[in-house]
N, C-alpha and C. Protein backbone atom coordinates (compact mmCIF):
# COMPACT_ATOMS: atom_id res chain seq x y z
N UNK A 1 7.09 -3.30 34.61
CA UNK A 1 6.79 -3.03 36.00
C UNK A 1 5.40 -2.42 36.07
N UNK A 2 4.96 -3.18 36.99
CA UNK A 2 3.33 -2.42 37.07
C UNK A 2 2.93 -1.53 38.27
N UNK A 3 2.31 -0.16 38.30
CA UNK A 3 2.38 0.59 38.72
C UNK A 3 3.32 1.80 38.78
N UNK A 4 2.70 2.42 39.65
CA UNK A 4 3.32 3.83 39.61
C UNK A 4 4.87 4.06 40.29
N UNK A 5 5.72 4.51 39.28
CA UNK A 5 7.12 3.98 40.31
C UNK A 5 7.24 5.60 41.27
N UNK A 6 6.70 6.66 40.80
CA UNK A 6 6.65 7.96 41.72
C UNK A 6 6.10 7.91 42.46
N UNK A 7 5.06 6.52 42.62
CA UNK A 7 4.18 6.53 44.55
C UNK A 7 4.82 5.18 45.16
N UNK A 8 5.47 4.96 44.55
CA UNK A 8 6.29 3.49 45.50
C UNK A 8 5.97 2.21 45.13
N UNK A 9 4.83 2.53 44.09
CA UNK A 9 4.08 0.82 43.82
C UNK A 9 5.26 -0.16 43.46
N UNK A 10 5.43 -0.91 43.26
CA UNK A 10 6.67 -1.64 42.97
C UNK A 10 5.71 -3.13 42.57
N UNK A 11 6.27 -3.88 41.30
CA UNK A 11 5.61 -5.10 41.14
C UNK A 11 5.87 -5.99 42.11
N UNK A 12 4.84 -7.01 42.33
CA UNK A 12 5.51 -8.64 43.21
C UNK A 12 6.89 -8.62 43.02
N UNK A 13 7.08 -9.89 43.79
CA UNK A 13 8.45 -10.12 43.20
C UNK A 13 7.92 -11.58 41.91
N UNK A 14 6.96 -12.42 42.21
CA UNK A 14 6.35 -13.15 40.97
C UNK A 14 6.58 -12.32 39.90
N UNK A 15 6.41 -11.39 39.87
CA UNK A 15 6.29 -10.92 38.02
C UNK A 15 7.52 -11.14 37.40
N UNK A 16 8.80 -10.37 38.46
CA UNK A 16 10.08 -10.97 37.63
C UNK A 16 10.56 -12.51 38.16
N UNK A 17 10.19 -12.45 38.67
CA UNK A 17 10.66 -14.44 39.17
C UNK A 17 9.39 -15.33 39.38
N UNK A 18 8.65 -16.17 38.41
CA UNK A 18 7.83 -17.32 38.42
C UNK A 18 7.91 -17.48 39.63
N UNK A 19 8.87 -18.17 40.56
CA UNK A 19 8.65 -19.27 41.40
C UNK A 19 10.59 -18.87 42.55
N UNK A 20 10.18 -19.60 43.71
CA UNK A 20 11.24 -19.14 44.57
C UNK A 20 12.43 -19.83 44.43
N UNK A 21 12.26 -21.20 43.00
CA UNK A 21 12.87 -21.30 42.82
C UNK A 21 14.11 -20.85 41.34
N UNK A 22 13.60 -19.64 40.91
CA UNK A 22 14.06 -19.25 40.13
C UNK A 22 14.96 -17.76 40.27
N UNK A 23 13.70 -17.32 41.52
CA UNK A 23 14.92 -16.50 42.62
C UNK A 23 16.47 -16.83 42.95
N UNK A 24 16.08 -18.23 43.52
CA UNK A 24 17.12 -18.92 43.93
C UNK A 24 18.35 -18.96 43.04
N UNK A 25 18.10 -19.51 41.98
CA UNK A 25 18.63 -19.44 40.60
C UNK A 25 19.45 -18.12 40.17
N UNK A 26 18.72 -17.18 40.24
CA UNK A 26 19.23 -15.93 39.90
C UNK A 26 20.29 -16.08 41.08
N UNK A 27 20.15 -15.81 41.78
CA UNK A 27 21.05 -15.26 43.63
C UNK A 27 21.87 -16.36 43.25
N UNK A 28 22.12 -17.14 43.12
CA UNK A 28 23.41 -17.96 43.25
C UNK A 28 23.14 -18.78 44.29
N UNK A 29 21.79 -18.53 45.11
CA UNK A 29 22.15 -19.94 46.28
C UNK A 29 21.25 -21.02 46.09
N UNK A 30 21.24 -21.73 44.93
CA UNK A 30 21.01 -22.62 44.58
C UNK A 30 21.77 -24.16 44.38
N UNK A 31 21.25 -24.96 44.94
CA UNK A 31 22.60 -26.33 44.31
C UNK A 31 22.80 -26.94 42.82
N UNK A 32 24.49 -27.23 42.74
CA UNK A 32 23.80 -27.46 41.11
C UNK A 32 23.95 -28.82 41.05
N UNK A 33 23.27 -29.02 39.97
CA UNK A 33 22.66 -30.05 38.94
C UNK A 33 24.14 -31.23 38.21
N UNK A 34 25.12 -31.55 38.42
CA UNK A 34 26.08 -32.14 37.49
C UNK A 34 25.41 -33.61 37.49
N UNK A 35 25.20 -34.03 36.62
CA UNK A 35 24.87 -35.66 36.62
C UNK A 35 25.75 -36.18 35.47
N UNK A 36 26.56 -37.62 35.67
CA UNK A 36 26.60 -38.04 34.72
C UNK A 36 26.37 -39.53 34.54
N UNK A 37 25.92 -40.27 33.77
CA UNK A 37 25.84 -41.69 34.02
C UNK A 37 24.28 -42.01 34.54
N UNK A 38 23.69 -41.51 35.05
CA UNK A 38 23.06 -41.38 35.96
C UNK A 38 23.04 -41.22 37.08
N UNK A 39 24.13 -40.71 37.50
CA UNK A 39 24.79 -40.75 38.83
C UNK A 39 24.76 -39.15 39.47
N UNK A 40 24.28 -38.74 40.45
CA UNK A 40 24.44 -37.68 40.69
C UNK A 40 25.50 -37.32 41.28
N UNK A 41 26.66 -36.25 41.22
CA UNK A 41 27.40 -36.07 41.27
C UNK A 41 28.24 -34.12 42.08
N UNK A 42 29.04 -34.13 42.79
CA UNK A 42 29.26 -33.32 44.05
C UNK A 42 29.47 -32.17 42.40
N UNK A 43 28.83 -30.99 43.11
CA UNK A 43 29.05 -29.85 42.30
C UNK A 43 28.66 -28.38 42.75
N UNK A 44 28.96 -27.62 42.37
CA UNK A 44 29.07 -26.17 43.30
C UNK A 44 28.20 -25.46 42.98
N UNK A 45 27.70 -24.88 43.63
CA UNK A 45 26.50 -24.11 43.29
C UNK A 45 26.51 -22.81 42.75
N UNK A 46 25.42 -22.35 42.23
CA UNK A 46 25.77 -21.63 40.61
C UNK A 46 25.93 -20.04 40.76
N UNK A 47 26.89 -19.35 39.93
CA UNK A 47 27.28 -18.62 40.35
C UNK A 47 26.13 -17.67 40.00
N UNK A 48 25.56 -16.47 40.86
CA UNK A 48 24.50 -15.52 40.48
C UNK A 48 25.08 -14.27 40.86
N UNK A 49 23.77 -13.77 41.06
CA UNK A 49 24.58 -11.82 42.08
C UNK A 49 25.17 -12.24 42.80
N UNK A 50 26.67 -11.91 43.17
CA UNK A 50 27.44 -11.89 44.19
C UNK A 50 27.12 -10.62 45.19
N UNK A 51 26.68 -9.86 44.89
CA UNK A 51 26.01 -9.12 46.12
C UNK A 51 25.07 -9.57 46.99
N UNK A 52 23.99 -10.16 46.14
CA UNK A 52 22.71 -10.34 46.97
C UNK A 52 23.25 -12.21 47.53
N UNK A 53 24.38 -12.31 47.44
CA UNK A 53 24.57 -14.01 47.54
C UNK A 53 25.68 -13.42 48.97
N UNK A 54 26.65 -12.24 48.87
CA UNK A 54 27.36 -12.18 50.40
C UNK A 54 26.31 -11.92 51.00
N UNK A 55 25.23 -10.66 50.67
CA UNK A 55 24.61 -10.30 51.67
C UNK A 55 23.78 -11.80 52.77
N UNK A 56 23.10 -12.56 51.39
CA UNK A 56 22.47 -14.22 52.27
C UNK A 56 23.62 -14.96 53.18
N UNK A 57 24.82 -15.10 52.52
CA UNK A 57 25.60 -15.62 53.44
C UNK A 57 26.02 -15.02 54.86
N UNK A 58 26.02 -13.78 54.54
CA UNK A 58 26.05 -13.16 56.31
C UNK A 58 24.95 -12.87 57.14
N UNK A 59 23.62 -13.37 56.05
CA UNK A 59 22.50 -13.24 57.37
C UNK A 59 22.55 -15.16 58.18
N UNK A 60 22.92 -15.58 57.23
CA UNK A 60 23.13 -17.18 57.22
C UNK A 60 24.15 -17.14 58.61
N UNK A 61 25.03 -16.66 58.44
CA UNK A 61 26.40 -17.03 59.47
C UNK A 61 25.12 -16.55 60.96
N UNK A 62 24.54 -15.34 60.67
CA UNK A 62 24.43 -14.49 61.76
C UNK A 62 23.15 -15.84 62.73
N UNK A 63 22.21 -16.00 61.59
CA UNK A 63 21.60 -16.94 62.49
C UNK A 63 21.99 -17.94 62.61
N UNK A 64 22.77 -18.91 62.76
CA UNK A 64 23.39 -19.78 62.70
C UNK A 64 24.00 -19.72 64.26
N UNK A 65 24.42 -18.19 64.74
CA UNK A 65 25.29 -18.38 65.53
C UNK A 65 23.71 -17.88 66.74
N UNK A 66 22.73 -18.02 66.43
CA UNK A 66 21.06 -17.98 67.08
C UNK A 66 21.05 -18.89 67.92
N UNK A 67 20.14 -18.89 69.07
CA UNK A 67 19.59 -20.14 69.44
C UNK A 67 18.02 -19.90 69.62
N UNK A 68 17.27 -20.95 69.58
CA UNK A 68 15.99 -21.56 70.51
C UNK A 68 15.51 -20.79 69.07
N UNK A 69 15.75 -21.35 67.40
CA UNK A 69 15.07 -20.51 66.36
C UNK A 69 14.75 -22.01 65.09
N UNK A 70 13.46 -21.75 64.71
CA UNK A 70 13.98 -22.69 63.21
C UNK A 70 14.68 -22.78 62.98
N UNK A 71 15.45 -21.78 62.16
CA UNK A 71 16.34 -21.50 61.18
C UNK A 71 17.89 -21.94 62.09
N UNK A 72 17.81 -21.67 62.83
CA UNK A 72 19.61 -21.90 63.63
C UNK A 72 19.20 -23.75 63.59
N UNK A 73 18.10 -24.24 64.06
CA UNK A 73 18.47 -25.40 64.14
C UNK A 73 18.29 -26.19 63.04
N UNK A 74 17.75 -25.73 61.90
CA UNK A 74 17.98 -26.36 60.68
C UNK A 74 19.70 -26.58 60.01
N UNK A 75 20.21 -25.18 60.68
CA UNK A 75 21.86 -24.70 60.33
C UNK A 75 22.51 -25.85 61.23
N UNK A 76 22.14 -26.43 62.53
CA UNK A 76 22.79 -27.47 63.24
C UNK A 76 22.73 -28.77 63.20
N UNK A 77 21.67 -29.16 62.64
CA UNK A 77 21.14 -30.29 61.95
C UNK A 77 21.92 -30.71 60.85
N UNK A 78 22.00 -29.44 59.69
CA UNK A 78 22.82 -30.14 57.96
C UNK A 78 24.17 -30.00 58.36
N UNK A 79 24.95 -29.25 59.59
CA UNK A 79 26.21 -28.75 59.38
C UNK A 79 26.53 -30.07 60.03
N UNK A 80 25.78 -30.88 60.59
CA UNK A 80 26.68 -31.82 61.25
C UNK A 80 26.89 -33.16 60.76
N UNK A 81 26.02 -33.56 59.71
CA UNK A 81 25.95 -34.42 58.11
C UNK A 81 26.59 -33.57 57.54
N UNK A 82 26.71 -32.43 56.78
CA UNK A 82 27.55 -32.23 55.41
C UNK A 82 28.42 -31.12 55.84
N UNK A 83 28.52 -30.27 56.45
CA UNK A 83 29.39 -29.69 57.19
C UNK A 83 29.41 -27.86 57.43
N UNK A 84 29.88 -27.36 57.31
CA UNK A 84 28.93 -25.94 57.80
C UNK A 84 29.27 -25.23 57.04
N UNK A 85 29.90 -25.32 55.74
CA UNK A 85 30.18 -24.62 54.68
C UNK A 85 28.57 -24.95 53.58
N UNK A 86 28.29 -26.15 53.20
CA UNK A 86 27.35 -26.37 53.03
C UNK A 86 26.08 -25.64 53.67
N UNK A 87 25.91 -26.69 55.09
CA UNK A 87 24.92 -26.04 55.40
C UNK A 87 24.66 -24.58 55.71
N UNK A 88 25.96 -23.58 55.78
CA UNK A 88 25.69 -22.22 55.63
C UNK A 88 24.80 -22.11 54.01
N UNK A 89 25.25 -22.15 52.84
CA UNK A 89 24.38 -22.11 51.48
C UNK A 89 23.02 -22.87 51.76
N UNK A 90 22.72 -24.23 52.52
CA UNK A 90 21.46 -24.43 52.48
C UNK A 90 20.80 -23.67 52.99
N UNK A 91 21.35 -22.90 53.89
CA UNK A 91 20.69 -22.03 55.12
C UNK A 91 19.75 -20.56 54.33
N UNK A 92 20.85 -19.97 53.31
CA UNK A 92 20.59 -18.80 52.91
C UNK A 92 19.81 -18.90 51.59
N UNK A 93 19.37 -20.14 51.39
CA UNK A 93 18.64 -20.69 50.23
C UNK A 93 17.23 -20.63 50.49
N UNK A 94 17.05 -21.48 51.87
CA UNK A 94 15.97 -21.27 52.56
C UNK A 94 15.55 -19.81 53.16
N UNK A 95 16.29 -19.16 53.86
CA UNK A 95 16.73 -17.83 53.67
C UNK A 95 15.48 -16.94 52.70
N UNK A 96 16.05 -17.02 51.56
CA UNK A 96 16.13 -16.27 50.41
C UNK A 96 14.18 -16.80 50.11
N UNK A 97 14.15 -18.10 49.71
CA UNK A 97 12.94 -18.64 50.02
C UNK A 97 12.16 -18.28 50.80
N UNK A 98 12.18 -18.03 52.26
CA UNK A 98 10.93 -17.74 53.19
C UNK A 98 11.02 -15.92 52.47
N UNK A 99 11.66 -15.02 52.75
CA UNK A 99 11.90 -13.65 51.84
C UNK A 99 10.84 -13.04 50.76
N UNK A 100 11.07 -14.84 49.44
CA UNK A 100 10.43 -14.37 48.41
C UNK A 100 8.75 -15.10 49.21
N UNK A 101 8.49 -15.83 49.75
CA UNK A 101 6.70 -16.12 50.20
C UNK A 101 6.24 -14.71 51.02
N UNK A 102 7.11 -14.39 52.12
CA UNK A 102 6.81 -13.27 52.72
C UNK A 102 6.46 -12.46 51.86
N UNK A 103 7.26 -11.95 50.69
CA UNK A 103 6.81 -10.66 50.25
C UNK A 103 5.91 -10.64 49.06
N UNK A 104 5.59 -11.96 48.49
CA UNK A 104 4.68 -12.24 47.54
C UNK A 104 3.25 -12.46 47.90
N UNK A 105 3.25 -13.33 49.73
CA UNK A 105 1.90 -13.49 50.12
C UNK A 105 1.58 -12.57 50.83
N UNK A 106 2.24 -11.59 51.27
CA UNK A 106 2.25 -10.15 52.30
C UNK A 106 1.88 -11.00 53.59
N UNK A 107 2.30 -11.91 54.51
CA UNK A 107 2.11 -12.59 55.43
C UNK A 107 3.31 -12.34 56.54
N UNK A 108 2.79 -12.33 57.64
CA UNK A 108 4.67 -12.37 58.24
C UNK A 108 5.30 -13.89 58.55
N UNK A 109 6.26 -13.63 58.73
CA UNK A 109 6.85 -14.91 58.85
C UNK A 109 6.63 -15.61 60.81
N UNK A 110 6.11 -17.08 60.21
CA UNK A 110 5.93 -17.24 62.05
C UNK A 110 7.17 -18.72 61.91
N UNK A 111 8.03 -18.69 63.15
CA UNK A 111 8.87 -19.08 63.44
C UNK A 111 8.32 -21.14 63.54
N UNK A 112 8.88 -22.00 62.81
CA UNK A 112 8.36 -23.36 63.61
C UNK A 112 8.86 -23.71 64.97
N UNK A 113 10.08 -23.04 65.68
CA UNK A 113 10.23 -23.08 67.22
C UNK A 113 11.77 -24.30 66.84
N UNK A 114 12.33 -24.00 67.66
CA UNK A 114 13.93 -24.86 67.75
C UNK A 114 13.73 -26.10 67.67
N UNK A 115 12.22 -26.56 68.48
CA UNK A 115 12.22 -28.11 68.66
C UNK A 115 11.43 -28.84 67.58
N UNK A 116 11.19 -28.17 66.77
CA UNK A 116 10.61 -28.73 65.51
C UNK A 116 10.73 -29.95 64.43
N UNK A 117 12.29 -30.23 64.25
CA UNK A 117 12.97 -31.24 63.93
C UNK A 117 12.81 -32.78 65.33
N UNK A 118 12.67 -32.53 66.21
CA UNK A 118 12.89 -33.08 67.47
C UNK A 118 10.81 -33.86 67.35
N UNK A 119 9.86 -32.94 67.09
CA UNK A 119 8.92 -33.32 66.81
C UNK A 119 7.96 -34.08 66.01
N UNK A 120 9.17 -34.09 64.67
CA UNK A 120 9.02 -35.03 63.34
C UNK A 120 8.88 -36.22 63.56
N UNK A 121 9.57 -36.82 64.42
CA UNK A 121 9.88 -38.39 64.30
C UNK A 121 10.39 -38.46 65.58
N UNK A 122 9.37 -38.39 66.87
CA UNK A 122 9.77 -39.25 67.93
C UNK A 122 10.14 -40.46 68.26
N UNK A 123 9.53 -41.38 67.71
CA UNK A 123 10.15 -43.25 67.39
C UNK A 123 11.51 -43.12 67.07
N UNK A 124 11.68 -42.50 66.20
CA UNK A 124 13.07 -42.51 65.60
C UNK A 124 14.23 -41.46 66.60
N UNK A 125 13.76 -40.98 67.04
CA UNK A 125 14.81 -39.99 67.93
C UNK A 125 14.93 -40.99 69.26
N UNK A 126 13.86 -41.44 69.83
CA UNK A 126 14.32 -42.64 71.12
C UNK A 126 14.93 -43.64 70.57
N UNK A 127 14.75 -44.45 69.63
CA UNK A 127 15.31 -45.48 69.19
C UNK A 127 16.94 -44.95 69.17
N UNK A 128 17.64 -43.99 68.55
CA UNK A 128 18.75 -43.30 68.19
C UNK A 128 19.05 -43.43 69.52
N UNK A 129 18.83 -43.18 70.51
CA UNK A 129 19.21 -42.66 71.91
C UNK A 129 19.33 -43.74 72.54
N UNK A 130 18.16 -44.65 72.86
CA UNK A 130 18.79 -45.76 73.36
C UNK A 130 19.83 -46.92 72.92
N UNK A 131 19.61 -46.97 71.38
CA UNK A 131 20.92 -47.95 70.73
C UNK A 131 22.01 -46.99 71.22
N UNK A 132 22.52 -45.85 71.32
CA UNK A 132 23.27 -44.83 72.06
C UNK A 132 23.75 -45.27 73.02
N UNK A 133 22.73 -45.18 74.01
CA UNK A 133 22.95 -45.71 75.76
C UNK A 133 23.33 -46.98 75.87
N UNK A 134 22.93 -48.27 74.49
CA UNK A 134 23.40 -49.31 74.98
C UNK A 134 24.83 -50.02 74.20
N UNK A 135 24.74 -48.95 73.09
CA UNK A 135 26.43 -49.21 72.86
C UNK A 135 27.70 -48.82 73.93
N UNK A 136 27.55 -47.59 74.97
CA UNK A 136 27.83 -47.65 76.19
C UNK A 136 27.91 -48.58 76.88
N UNK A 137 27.03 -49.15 76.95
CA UNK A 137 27.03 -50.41 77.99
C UNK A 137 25.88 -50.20 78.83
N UNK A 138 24.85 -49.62 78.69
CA UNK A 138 23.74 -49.51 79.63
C UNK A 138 22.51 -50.25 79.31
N UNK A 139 21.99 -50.80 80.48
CA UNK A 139 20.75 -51.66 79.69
C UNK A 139 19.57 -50.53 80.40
N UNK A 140 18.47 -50.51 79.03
CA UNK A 140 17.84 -49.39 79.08
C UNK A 140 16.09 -50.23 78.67
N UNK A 141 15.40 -49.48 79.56
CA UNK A 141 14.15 -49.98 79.41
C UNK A 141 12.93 -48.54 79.67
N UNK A 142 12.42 -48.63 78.59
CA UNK A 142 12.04 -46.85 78.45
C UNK A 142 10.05 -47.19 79.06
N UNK A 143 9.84 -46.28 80.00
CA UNK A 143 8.34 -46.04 80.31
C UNK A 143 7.98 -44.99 80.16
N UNK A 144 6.67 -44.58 79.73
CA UNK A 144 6.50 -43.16 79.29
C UNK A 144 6.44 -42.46 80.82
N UNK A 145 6.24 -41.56 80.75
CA UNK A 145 6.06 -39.90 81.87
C UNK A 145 4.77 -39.91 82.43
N UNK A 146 4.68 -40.14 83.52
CA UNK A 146 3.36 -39.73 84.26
C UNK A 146 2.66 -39.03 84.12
N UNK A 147 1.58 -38.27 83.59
CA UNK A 147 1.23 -37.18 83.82
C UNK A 147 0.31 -36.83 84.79
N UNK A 148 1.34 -35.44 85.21
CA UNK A 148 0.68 -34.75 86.39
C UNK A 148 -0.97 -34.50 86.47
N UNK A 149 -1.19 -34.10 87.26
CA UNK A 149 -2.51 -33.65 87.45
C UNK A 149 -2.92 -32.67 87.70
N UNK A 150 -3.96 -31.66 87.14
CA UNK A 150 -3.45 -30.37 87.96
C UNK A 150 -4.69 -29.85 87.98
């Protein structure tokens, strides 16, 4: 440990963990690895501190139950493909991840905003919506938005 531990200095967190993903590793909220065949294969993720792994899972639940945030809508996004047991652990992985950049780059954390996912791939989010509307039965013919004038 480098520095003075009687004035508070405390090392990075880099010195004992390379990389955030080795954090991860340690904490337990990491996914694991089973392959066989070449086949990748469903497997549980690895067991680490069970302290510092409830504590991620209940900040996980807490934002989760968030709105209008990154993080909640990343949690609504995977839970509804793999299901919310999952995406609670992806949640506190990422979690644990933004944690170790924050306190390694001394930066604060700035939020990407709820609609962020929604901004990735507009083509692909109308397309989704109207094959939507016309498996309904609606015939749909899309024009963009006027814009105002002001």
């Amino acid at each position: 440990m480098t520095g003075d531990p009687a004035k508070g200095n405390r090392s990075l967190p880099d010195s004992r963990f390379p990389s955030d993903a080795h954090l991860a590793s340690w904490a337990g909220v990491c996914p694991g690895n089973k392959q066989s065949g070449g086949k990748r294969l469903n497997s549980a993720t690895t067991s680490g501190n069970p302290h510092l792994r409830a504590i991620l899972g209940e900040v996980a639940w807490a934002i989760a139950h968030t709105k209008d945030n990154y993080l909640s809508a990343f949690y609504h996004r995977l839970a509804r493909r793999r299901g919310k047991q999952r995406a609670i652990m992806a949640l506190a992985h990422k979690v644990l991840v933004i944690l170790y950049h924050v306190l390694r780059e001394k930066k604060p954390y700035t939020d990407l905003g709820a609609d962020y996912f929604d901004k990735l791939d507009v083509a692909r989010i109308e397309r989704q919506a109207v094959r939507r509307l016309e498996q309904l039965g609606y015939a749909v013919t899309l024009a963009p938005k006027e814009q105002e004038a002001t």
